[in-house]
C-alpha atoms as a PDB file:
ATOM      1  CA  UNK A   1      21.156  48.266 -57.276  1.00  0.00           C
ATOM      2  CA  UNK A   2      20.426  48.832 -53.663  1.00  0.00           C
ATOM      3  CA  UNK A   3      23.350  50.637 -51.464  1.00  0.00           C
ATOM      4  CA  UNK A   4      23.380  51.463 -48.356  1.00  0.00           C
ATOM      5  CA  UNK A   5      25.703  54.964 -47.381  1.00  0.00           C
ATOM      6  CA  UNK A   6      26.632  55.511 -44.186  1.00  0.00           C
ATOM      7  CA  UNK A   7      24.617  58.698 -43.262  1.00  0.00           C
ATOM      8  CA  UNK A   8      27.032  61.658 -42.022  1.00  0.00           C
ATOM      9  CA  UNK A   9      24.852  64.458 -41.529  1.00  0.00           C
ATOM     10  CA  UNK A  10      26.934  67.927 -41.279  1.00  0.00           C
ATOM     11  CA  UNK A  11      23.882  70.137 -40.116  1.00  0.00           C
ATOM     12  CA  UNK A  12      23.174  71.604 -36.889  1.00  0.00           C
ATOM     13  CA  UNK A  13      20.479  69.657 -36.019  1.00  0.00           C
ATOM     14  CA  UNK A  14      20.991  66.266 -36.499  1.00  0.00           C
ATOM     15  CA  UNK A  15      24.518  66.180 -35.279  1.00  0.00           C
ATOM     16  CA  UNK A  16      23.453  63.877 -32.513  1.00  0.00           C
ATOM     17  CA  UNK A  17      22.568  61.332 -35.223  1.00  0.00           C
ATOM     18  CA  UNK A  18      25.094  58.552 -34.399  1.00  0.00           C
ATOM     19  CA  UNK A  19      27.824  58.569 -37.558  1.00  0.00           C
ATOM     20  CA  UNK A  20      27.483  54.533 -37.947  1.00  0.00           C
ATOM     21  CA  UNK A  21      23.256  54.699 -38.776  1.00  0.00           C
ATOM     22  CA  UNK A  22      22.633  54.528 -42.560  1.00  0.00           C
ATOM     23  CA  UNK A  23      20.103  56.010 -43.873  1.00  0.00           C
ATOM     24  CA  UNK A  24      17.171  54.164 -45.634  1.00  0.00           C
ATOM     25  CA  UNK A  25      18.608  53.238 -49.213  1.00  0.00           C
ATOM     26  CA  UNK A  26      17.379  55.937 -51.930  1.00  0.00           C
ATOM     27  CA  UNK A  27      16.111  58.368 -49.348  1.00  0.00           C
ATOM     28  CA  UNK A  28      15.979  61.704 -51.057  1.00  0.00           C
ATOM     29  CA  UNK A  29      19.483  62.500 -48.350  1.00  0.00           C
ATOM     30  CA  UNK A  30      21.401  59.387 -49.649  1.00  0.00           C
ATOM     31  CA  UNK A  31      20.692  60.724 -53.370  1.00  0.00           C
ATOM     32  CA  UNK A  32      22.204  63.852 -52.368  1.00  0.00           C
ATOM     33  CA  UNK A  33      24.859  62.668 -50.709  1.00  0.00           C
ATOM     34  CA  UNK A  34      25.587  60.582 -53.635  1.00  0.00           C
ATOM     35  CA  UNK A  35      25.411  62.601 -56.163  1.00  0.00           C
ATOM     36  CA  UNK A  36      27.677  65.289 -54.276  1.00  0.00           C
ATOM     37  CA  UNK A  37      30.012  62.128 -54.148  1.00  0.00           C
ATOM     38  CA  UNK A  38      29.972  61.879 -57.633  1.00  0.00           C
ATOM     39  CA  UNK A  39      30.296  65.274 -58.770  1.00  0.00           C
ATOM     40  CA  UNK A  40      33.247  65.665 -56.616  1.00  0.00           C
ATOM     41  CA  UNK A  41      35.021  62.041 -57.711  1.00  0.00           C
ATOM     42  CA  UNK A  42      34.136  63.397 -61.504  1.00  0.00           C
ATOM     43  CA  UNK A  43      35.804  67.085 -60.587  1.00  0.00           C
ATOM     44  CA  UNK A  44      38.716  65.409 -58.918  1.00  0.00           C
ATOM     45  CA  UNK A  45      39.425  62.872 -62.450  1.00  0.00           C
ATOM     46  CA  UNK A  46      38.734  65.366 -64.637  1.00  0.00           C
ATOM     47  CA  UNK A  47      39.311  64.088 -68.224  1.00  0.00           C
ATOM     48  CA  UNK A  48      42.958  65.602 -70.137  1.00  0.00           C
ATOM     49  CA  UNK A  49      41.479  65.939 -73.209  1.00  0.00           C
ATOM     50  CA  UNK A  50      37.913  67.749 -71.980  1.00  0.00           C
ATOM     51  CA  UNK A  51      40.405  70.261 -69.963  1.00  0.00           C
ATOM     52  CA  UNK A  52      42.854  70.760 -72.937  1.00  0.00           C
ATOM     53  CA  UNK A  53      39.878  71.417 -74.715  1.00  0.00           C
ATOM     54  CA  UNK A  54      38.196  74.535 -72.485  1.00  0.00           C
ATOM     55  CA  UNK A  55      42.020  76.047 -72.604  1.00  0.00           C
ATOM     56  CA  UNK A  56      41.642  76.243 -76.698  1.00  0.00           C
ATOM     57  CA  UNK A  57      38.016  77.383 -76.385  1.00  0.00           C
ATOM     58  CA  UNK A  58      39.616  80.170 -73.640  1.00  0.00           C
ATOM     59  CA  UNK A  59      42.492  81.006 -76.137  1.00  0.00           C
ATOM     60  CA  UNK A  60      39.969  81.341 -79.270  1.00  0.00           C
ATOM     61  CA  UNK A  61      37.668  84.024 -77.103  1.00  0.00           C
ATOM     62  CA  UNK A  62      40.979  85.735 -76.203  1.00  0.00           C
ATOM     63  CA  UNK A  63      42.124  86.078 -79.864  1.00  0.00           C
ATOM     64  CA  UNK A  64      38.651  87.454 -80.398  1.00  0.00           C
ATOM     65  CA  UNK A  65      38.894  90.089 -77.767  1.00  0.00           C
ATOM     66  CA  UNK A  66      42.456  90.978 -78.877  1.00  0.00           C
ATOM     67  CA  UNK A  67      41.523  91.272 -82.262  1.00  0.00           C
ATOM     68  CA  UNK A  68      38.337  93.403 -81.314  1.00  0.00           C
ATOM     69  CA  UNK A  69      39.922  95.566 -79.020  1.00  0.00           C
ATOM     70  CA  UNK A  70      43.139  96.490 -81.894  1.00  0.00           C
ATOM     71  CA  UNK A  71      40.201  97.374 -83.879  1.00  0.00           C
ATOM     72  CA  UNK A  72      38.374  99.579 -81.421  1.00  0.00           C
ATOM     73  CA  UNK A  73      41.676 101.217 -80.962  1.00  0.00           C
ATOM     74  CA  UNK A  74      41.319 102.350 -84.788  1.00  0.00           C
ATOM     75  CA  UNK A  75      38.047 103.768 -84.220  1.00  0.00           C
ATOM     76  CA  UNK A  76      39.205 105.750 -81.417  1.00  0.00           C
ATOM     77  CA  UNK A  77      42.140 107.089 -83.475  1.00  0.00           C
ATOM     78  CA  UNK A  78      39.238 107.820 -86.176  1.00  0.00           C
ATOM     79  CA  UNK A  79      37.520 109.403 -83.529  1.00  0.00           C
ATOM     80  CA  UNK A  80      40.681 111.859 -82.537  1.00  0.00           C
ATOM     81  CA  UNK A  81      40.533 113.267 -86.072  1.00  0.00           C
ATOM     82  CA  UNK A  82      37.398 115.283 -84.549  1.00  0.00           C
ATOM     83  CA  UNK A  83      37.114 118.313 -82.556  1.00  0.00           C
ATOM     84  CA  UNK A  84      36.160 116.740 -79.344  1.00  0.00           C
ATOM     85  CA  UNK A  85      35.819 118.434 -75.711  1.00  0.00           C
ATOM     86  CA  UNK A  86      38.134 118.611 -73.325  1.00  0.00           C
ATOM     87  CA  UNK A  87      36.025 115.614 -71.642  1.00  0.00           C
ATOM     88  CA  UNK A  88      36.242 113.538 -74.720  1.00  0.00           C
ATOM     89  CA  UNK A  89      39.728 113.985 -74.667  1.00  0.00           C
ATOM     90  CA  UNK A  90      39.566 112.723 -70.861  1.00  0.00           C
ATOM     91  CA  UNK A  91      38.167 110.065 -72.111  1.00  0.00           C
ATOM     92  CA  UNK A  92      40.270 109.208 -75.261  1.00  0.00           C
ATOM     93  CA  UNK A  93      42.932 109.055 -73.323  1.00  0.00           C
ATOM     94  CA  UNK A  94      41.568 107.017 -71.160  1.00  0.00           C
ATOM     95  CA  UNK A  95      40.553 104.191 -73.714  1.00  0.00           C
ATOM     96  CA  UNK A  96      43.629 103.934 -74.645  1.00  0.00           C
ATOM     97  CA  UNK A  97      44.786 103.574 -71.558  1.00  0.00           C
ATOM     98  CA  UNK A  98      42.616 101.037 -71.083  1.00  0.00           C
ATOM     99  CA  UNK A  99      42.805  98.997 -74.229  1.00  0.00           C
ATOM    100  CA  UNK A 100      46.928  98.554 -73.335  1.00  0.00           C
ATOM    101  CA  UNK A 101      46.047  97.405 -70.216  1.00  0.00           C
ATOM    102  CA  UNK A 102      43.874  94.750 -71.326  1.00  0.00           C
ATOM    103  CA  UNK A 103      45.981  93.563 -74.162  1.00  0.00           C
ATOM    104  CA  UNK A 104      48.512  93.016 -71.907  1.00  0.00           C
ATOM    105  CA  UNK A 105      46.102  91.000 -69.725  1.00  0.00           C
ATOM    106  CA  UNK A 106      44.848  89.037 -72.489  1.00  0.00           C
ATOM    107  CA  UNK A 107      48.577  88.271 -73.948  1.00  0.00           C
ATOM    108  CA  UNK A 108      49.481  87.202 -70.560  1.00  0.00           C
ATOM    109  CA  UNK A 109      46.276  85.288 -69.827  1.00  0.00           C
ATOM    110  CA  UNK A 110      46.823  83.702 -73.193  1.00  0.00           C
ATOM    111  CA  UNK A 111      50.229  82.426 -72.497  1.00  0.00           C
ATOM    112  CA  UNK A 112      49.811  81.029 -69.206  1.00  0.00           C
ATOM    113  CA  UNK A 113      46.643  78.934 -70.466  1.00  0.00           C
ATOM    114  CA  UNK A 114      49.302  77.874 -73.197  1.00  0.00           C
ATOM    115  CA  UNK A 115      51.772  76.969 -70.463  1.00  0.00           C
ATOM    116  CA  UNK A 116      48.644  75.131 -68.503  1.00  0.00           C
ATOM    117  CA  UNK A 117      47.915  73.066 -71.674  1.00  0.00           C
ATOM    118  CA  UNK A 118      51.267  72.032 -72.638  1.00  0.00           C
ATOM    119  CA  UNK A 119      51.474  70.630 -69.034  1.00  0.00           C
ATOM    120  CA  UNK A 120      48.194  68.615 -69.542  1.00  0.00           C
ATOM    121  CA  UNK A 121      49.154  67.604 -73.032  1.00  0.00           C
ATOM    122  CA  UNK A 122      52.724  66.131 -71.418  1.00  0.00           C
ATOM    123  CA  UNK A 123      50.193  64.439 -68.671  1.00  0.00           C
ATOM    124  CA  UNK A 124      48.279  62.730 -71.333  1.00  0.00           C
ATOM    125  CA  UNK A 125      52.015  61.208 -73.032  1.00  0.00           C
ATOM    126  CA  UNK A 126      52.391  60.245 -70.317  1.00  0.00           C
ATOM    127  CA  UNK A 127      49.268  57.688 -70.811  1.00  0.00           C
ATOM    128  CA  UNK A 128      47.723  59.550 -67.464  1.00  0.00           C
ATOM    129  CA  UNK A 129      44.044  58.782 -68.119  1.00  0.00           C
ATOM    130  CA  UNK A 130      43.074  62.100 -65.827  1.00  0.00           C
ATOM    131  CA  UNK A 131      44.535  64.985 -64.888  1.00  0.00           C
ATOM    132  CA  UNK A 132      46.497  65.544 -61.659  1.00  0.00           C
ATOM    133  CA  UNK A 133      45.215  67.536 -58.554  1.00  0.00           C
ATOM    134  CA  UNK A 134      47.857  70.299 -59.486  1.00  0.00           C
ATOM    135  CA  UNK A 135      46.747  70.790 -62.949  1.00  0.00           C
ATOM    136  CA  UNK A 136      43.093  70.737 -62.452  1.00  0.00           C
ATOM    137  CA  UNK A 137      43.630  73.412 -59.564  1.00  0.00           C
ATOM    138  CA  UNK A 138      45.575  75.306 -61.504  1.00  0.00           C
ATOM    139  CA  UNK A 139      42.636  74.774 -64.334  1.00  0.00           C
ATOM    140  CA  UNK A 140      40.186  76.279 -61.884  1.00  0.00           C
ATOM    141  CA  UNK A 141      42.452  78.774 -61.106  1.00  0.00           C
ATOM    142  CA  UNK A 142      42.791  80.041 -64.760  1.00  0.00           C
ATOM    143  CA  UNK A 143      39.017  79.459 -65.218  1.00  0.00           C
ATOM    144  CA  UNK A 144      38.697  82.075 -62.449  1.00  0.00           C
ATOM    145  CA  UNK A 145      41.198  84.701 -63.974  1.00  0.00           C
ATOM    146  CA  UNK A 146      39.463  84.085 -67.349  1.00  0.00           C
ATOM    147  CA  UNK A 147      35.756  84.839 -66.293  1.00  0.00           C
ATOM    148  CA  UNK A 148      37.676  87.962 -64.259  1.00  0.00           C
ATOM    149  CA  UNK A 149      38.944  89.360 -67.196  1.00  0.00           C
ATOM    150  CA  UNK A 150      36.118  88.773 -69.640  1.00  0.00           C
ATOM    151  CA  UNK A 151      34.290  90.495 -67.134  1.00  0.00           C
ATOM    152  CA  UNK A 152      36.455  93.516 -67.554  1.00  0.00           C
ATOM    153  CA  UNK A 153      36.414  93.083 -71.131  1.00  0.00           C
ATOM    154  CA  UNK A 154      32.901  92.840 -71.597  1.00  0.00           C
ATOM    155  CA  UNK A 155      32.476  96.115 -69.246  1.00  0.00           C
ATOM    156  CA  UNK A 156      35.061  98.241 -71.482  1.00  0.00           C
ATOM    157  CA  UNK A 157      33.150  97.206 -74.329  1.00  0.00           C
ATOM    158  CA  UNK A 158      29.912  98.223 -73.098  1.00  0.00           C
ATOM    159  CA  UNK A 159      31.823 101.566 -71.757  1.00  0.00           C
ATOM    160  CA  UNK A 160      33.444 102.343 -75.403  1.00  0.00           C
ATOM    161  CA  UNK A 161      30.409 101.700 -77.524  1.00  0.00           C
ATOM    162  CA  UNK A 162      28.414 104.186 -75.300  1.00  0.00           C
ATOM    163  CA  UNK A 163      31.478 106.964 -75.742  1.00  0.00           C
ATOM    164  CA  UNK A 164      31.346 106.063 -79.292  1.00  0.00           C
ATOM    165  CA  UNK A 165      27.699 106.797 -79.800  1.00  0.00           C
ATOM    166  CA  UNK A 166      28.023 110.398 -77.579  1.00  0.00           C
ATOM    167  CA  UNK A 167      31.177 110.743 -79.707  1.00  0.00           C
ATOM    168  CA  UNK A 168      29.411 110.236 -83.319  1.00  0.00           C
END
């Protein structure tokens, strides 16, 4: 099929390019611009059931790091049994300062990606065949807070196995 877009051109240069010329159809411009089209129609009608689905994915990671990081909190208790520096202590303390802090963020990451899902699960009763503009910003928004926070997690991690191996 042969299309013709109508070629809007938002760079410096070409900006005296009248706005009503179209470009040549399948010029290497008009399959970018289309395909930018696309990606942002398919972002914008973003399917319930593939964004209900990354919030379970989300929530099964969290579980994991929850469940890991109660764990590493044994081994540091383990680790307290041991005469240990006044910089180790520093440090204990500090881990479990830390691994609080980050249950707490993962409990309350948790629940509002439960509250999120619930929301898109009442969309989809509601025979909506995609999601609304409010949920899937709020999706992105959680996406964000989520690849924050594993972030953090990931970083503790990496930070407790090293004080673990000095530790041993």
């Amino acid at each position: 099929m042969i299309f013709s877009l109508p070629y809007i051109c938002y760079e410096p240069a070409c900006q005296s390019t009248p706005e009503s010329e179209t470009m040549p159809a399948g010029s290497e411009k008009e399959v970018l611009y289309f395909s930018q089209f696309l990606k942002l129609k398919t972002m914008v009608q973003a399917d319930i059931s593939q964004l209900s689905a990354e919030c379970n994915t989300w929530r099964e990671q969290l579980r994991h790091y929850r469940e890991e990081f109660h764990h590493d909190e044994n081994k540091l208790r383990k680790v307290t049994w041991h005469s240990l520096s006044k910089d180790q202590l520093k440090d204990v303390e500090h881990f479990h300062n830390q691994f609080h802090i980050q249950l707490i963020n993962i409990h309350d990451l948790k629940h509002a990606i439960r509250t999120h899902d619930l929301k898109l699960v009442h969309e989809k009763h509601d025979n909506v065949a995609s999601a609304s503009e409010e949920a899937t910003t709020r999706h992105g928004e959680l996406q964000e807070q989520f690849q924050t926070l594993e972030k953090t997690l990931l970083e503790l991690r990496n930070e407790f196995s090293d004080f673990m191996n000095q530790a041993s």
